[in-house]
C-alpha atoms as a PDB file:
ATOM      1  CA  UNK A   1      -8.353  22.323 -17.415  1.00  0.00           C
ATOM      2  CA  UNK A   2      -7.365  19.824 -14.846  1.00  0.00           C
ATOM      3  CA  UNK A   3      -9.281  19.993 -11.320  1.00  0.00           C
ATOM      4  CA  UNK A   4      -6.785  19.419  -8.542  1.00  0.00           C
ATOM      5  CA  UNK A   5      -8.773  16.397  -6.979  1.00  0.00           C
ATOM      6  CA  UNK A   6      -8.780  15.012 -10.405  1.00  0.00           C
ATOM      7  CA  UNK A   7      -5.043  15.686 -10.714  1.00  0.00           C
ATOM      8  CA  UNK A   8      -4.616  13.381  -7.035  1.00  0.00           C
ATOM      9  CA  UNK A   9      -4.278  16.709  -5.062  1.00  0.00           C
ATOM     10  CA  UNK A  10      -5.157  15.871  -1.220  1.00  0.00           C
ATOM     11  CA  UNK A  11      -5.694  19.236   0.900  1.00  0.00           C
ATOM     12  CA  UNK A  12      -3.132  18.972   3.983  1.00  0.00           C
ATOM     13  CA  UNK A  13      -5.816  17.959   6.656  1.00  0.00           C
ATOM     14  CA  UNK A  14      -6.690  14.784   4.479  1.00  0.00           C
ATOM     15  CA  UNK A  15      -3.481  13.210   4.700  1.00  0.00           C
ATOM     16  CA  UNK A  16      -2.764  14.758   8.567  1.00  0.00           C
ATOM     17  CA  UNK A  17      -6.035  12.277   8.845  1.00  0.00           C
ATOM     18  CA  UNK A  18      -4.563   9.266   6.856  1.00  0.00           C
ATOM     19  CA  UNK A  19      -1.435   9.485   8.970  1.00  0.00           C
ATOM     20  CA  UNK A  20      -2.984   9.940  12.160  1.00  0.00           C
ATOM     21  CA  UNK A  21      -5.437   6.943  11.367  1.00  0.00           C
ATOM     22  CA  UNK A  22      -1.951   5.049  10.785  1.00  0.00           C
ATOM     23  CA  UNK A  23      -0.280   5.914  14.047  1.00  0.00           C
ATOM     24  CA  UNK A  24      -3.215   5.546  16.040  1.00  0.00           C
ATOM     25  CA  UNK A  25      -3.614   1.795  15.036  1.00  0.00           C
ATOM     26  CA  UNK A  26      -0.324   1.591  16.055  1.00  0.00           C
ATOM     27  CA  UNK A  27      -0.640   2.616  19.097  1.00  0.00           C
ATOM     28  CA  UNK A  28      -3.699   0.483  19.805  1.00  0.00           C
ATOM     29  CA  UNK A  29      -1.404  -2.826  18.905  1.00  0.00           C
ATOM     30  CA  UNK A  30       1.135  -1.896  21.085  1.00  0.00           C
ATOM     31  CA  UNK A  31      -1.334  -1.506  23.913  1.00  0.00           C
ATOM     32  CA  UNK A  32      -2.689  -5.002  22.932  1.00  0.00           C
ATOM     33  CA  UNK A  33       0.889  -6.387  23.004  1.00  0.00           C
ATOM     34  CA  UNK A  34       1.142  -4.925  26.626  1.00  0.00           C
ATOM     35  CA  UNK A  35       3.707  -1.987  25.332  1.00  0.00           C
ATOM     36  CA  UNK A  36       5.220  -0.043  28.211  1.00  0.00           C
ATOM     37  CA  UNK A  37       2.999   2.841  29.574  1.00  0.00           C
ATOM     38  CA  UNK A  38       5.840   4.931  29.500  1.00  0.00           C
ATOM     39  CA  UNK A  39       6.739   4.203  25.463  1.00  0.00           C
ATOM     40  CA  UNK A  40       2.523   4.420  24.746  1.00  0.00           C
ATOM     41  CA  UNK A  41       2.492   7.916  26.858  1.00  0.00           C
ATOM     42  CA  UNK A  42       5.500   8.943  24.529  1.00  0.00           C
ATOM     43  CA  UNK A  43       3.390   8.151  21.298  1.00  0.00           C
ATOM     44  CA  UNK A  44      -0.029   9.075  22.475  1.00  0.00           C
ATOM     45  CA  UNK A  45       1.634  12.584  23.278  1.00  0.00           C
ATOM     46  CA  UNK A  46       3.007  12.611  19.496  1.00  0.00           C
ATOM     47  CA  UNK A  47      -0.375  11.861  18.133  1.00  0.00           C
ATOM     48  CA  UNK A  48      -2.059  14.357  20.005  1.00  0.00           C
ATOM     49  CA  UNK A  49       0.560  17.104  18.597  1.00  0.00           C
ATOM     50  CA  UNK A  50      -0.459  15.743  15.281  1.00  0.00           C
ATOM     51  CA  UNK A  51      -4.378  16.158  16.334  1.00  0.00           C
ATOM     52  CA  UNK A  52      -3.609  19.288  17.316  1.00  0.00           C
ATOM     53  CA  UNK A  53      -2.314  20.816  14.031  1.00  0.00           C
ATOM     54  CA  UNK A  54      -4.856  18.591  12.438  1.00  0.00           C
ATOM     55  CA  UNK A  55      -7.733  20.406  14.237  1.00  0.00           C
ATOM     56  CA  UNK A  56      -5.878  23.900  13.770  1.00  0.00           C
ATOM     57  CA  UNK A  57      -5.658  23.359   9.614  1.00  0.00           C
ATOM     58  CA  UNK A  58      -9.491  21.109   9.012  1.00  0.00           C
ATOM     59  CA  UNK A  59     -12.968  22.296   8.516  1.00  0.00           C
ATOM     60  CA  UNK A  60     -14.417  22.925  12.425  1.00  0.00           C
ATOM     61  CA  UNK A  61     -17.195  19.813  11.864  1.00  0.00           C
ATOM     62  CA  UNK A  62     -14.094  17.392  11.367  1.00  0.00           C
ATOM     63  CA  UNK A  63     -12.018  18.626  14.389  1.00  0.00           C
ATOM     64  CA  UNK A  64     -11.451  15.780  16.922  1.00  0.00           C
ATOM     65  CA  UNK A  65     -10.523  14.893  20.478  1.00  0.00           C
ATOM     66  CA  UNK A  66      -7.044  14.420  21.992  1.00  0.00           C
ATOM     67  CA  UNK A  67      -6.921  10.812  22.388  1.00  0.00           C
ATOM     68  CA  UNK A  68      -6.896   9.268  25.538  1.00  0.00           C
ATOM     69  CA  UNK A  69      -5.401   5.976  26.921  1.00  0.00           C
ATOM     70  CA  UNK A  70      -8.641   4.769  28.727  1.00  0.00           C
ATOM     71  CA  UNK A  71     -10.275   4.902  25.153  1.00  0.00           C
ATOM     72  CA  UNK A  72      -8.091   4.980  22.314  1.00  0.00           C
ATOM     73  CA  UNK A  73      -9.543   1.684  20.899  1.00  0.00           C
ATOM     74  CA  UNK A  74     -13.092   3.518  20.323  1.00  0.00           C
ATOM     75  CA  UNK A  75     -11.577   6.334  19.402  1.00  0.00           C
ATOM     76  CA  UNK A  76      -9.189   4.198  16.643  1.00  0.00           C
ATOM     77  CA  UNK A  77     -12.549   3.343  15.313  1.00  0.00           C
ATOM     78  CA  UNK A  78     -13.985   7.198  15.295  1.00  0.00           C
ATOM     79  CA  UNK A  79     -10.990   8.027  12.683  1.00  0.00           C
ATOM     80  CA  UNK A  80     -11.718   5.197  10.191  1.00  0.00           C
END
């Protein structure tokens, strides 16, 4: 009998993490490359509707903040 792990299964919250990891880092080069506050308030506000359901759906000692402009850099590096 195949385990799911073994099989490649990922439960839902690990990938919400993966993806939110990805758009994050995103964000953070576009805020190095002086992106508009406007367009990084527009995808900071996506992420955190992706934190959201990712808190709603993970084990309560993996939840996480909403990020926030002032410190998504430090928080990029929390979700590595």
């Amino acid at each position: 009998m195949t385990k799911a792990k073994d099989a490649g299964f990922l439960p839902l919250w690990i990938k919400s993490q993966k993806e939110i990891r990805e758009k994050l880092a995103e964000l953070v080069r576009l805020k190095k490359m002086n992106g508009t506050e406007s367009e990084l308030m527009k995808r900071m506000g996506e992420i955190n509707e992706k934190v959201r359901t990712y808190n709603a759906i993970c084990p309560t000692k993996m939840q996480r903040r909403e990020i926030e402009l002032e410190s998504m850099e430090i928080q990029c590096v929390k979700w590595k």
